[in-house]
C-alpha atoms as a PDB file:
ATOM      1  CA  UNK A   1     -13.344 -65.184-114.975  1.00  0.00           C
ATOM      2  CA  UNK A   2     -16.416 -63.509-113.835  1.00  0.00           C
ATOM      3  CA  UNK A   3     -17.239 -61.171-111.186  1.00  0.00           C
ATOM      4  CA  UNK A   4     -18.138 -63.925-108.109  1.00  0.00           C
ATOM      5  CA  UNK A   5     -15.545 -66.208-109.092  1.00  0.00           C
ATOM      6  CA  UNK A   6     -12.225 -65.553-106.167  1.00  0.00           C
ATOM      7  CA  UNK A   7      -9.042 -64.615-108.693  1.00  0.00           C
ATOM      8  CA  UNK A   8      -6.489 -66.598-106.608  1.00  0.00           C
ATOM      9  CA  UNK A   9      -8.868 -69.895-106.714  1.00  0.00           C
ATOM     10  CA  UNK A  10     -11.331 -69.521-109.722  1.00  0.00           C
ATOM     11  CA  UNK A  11     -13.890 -71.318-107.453  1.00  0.00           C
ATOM     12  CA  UNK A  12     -17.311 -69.007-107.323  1.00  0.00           C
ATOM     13  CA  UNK A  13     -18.617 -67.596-104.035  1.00  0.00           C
ATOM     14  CA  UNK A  14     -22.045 -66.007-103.568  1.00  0.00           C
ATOM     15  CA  UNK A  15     -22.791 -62.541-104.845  1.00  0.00           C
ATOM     16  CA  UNK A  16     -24.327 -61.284-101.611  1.00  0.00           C
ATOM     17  CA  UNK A  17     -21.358 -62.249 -99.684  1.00  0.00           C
ATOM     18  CA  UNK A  18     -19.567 -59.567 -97.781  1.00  0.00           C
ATOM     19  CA  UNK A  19     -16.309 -62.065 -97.480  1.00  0.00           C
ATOM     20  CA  UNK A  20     -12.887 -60.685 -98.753  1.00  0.00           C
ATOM     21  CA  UNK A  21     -11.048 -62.965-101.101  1.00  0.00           C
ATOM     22  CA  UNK A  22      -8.846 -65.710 -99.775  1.00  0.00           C
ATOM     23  CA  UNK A  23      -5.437 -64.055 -99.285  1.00  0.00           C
ATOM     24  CA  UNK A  24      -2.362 -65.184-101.820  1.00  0.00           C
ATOM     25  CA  UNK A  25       0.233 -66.889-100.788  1.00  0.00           C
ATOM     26  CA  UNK A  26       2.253 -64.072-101.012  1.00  0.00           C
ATOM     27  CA  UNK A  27       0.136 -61.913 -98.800  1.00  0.00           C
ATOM     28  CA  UNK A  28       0.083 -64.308 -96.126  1.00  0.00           C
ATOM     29  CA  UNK A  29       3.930 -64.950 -96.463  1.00  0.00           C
ATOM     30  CA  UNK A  30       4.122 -61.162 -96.065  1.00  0.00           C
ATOM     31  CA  UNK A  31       2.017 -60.791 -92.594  1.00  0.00           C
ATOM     32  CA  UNK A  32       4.187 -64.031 -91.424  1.00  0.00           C
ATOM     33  CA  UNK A  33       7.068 -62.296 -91.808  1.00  0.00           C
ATOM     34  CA  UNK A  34       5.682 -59.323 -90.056  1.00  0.00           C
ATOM     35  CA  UNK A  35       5.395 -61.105 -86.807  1.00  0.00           C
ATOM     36  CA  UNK A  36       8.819 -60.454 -85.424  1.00  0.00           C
ATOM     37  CA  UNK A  37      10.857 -63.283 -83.234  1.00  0.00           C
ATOM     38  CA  UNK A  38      12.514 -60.211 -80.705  1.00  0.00           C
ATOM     39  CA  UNK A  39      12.477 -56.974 -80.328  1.00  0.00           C
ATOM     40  CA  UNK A  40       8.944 -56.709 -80.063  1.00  0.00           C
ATOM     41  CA  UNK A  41       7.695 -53.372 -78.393  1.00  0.00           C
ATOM     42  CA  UNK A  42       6.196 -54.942 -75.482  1.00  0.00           C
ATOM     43  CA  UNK A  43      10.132 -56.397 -74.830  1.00  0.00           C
ATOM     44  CA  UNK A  44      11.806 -53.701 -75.901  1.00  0.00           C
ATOM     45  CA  UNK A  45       9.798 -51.627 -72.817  1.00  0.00           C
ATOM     46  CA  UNK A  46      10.520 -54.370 -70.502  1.00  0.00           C
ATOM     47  CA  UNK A  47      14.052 -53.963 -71.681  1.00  0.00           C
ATOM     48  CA  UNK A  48      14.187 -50.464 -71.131  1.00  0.00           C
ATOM     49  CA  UNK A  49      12.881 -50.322 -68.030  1.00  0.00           C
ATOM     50  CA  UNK A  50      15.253 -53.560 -66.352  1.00  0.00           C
ATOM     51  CA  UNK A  51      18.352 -51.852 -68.052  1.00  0.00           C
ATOM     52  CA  UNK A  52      17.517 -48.632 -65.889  1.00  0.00           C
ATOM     53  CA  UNK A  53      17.176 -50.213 -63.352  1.00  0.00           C
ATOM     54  CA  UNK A  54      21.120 -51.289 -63.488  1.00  0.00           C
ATOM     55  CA  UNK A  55      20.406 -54.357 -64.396  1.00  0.00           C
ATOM     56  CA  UNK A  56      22.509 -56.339 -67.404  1.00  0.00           C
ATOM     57  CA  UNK A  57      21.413 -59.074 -69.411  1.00  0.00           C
ATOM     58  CA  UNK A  58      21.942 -60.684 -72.912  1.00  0.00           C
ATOM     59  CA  UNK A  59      18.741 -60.249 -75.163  1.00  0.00           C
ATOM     60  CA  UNK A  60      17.869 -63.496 -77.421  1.00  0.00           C
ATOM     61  CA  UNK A  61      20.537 -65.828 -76.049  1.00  0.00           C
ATOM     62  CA  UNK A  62      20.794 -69.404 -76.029  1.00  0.00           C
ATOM     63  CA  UNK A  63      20.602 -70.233 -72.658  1.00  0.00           C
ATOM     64  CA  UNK A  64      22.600 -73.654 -72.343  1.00  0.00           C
ATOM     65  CA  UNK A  65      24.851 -74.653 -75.941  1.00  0.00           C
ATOM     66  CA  UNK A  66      22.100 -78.168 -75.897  1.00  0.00           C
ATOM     67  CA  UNK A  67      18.927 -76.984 -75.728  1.00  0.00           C
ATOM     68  CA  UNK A  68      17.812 -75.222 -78.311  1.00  0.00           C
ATOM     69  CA  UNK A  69      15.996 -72.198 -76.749  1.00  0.00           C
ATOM     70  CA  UNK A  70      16.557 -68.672 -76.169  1.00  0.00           C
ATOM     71  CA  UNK A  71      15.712 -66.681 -74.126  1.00  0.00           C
ATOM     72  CA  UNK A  72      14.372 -62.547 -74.203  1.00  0.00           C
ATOM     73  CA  UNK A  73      16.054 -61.745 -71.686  1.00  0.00           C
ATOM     74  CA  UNK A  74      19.097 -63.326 -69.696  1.00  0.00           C
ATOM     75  CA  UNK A  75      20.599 -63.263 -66.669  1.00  0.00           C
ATOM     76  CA  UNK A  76      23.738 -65.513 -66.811  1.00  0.00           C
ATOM     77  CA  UNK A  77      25.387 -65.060 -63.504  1.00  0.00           C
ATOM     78  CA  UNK A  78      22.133 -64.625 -61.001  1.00  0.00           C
ATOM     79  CA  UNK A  79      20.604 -67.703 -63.460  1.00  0.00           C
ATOM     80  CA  UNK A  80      17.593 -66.231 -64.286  1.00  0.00           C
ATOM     81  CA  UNK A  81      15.915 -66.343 -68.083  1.00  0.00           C
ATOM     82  CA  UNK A  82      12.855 -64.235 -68.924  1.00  0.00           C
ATOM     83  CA  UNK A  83      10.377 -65.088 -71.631  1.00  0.00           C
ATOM     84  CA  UNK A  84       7.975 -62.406 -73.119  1.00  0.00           C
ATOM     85  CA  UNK A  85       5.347 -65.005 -74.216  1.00  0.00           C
ATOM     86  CA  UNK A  86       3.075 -63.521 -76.825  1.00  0.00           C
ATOM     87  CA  UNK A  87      -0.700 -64.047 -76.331  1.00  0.00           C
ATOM     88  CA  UNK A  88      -1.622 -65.369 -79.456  1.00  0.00           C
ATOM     89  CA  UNK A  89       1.638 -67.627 -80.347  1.00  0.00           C
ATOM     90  CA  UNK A  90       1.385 -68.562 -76.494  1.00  0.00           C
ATOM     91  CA  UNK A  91      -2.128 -69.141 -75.853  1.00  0.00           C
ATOM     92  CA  UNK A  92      -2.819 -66.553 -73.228  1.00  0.00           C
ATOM     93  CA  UNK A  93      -5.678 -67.585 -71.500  1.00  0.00           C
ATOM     94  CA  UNK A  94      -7.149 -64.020 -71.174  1.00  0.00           C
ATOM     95  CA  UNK A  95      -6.631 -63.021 -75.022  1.00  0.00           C
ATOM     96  CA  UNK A  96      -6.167 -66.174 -77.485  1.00  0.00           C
ATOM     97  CA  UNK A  97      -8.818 -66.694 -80.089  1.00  0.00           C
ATOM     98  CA  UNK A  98      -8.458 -69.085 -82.291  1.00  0.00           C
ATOM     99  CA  UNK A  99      -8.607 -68.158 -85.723  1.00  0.00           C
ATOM    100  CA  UNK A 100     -11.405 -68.379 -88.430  1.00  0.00           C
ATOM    101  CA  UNK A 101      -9.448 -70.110 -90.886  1.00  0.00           C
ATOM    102  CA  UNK A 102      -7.299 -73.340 -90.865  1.00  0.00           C
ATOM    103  CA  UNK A 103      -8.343 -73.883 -87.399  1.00  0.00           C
ATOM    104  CA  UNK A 104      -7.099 -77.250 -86.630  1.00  0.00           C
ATOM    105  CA  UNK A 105      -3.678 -76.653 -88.199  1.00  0.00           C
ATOM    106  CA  UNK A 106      -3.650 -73.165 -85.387  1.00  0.00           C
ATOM    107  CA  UNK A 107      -4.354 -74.951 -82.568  1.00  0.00           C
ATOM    108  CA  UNK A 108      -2.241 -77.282 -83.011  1.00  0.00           C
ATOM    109  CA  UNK A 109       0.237 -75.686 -83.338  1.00  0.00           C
ATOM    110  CA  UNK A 110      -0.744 -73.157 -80.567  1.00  0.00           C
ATOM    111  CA  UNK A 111      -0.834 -76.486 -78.557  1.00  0.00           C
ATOM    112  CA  UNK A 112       2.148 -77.167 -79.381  1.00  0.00           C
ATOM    113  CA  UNK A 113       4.001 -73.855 -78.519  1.00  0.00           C
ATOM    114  CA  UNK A 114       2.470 -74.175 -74.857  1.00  0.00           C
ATOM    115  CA  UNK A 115       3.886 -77.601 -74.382  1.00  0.00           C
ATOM    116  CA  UNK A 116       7.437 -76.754 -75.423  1.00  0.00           C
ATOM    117  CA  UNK A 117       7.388 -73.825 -72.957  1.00  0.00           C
ATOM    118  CA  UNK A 118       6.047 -76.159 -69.876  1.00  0.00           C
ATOM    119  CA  UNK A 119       9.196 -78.518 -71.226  1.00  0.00           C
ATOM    120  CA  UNK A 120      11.469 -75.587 -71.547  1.00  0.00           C
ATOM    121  CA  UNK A 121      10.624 -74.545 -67.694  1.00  0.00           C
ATOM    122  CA  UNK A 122      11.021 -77.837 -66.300  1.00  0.00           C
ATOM    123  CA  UNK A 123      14.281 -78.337 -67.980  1.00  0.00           C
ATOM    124  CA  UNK A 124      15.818 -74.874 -67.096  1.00  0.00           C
ATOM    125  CA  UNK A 125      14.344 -75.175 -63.639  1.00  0.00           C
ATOM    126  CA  UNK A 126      16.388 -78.714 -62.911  1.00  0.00           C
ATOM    127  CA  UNK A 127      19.370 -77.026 -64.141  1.00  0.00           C
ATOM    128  CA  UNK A 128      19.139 -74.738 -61.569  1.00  0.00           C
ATOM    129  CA  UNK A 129      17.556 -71.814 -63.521  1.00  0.00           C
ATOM    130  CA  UNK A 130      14.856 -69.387 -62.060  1.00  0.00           C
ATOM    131  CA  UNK A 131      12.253 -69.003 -65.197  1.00  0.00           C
ATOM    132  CA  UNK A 132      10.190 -66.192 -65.310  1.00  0.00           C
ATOM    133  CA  UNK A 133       7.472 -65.938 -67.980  1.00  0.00           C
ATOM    134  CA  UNK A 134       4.984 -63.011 -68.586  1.00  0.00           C
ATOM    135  CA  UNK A 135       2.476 -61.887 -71.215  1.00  0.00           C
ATOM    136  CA  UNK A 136       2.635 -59.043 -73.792  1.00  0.00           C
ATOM    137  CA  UNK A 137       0.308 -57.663 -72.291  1.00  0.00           C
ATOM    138  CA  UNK A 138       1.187 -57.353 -68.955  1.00  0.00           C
ATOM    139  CA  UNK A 139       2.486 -54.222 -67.407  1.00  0.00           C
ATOM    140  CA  UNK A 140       5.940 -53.113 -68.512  1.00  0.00           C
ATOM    141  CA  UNK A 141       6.514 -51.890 -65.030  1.00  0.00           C
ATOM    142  CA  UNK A 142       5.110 -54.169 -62.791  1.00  0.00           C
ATOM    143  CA  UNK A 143       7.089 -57.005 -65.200  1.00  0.00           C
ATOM    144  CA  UNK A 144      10.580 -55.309 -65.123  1.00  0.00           C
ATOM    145  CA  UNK A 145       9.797 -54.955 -61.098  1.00  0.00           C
ATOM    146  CA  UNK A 146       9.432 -58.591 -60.745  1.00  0.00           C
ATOM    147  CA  UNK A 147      12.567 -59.622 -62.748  1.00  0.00           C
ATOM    148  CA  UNK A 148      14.441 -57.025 -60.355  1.00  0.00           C
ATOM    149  CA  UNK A 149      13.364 -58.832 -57.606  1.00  0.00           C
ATOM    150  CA  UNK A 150      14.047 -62.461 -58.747  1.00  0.00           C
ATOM    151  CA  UNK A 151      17.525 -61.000 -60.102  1.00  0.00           C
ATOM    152  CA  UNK A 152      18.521 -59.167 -56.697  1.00  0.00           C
ATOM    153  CA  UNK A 153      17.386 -61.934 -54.273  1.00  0.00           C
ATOM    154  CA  UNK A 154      19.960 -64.310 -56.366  1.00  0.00           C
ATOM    155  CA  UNK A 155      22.458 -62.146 -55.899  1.00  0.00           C
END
């Protein structure tokens, strides 16, 4: 192998190029598994900060036994569900980029994601079901203050 040829491929790039090697399989199975389902730290502060308020929920529960979703946060008896939508997974429209590489596979599947949330909502909303959905990046306070409210007035 020489010196411009990638290790993981064996195909040759250009000497003056400043591009890092294609990651391995493994490396990119790695980051994958990095990116964590729950508990995320922008949840876990909305967590914290509902739970002082005296509020209970369940965290990552299925929110009716036939559809298969869960929810971050759940209110059983005032019927309210809270998602904690991630900007990238979730195509924020302040924050997505779409990425460099494998484009059309990320975008569709981006594409995707956003559709089964607008089904999810509709569903849970003619069951009955207040949905509240916010972005990572929203406040932590000003998010855990508006699932108070929605909580409270169903009481």
């Amino acid at each position: 192998m020489t010196p411009t040829e990638r290790p993981e491929t064996g195909k040759a790039r250009s000497i003056g190029s400043m591009d890092a090697p294609s990651p391995n399989r493994e490396t990119v199975r790695k980051v994958m598994q990095g990116n964590r389902g729950r508990d995320t730290k922008p949840e876990l502060a909305v967590r914290r900060l509902v739970h002082a308020r005296g509020l209970r929920y369940r965290v990552n529960a299925r929110i009716e036994p036939d559809l298969r979703r869960t929810a971050d946060l759940l209110f059983t008896r005032r019927r309210v569900v809270v998602f904690v939508d991630g900007c990238y997974w979730h195509g924020c429209p302040e924050h997505f980029r779409p990425p460099k590489s494998n484009t059309e596979f990320w975008t569709s599947k981006i594409d995707r994601n956003k559709e089964r949330d607008g089904q999810t909502n509709d569903a849970l909303r003619r069951r009955g079901w207040t949905v509240l959905r916010f972005w990572t990046h929203e406040p932590a306070t000003s998010v855990a203050e508006a699932i108070e409210t929605a909580v409270r007035k169903g009481a």
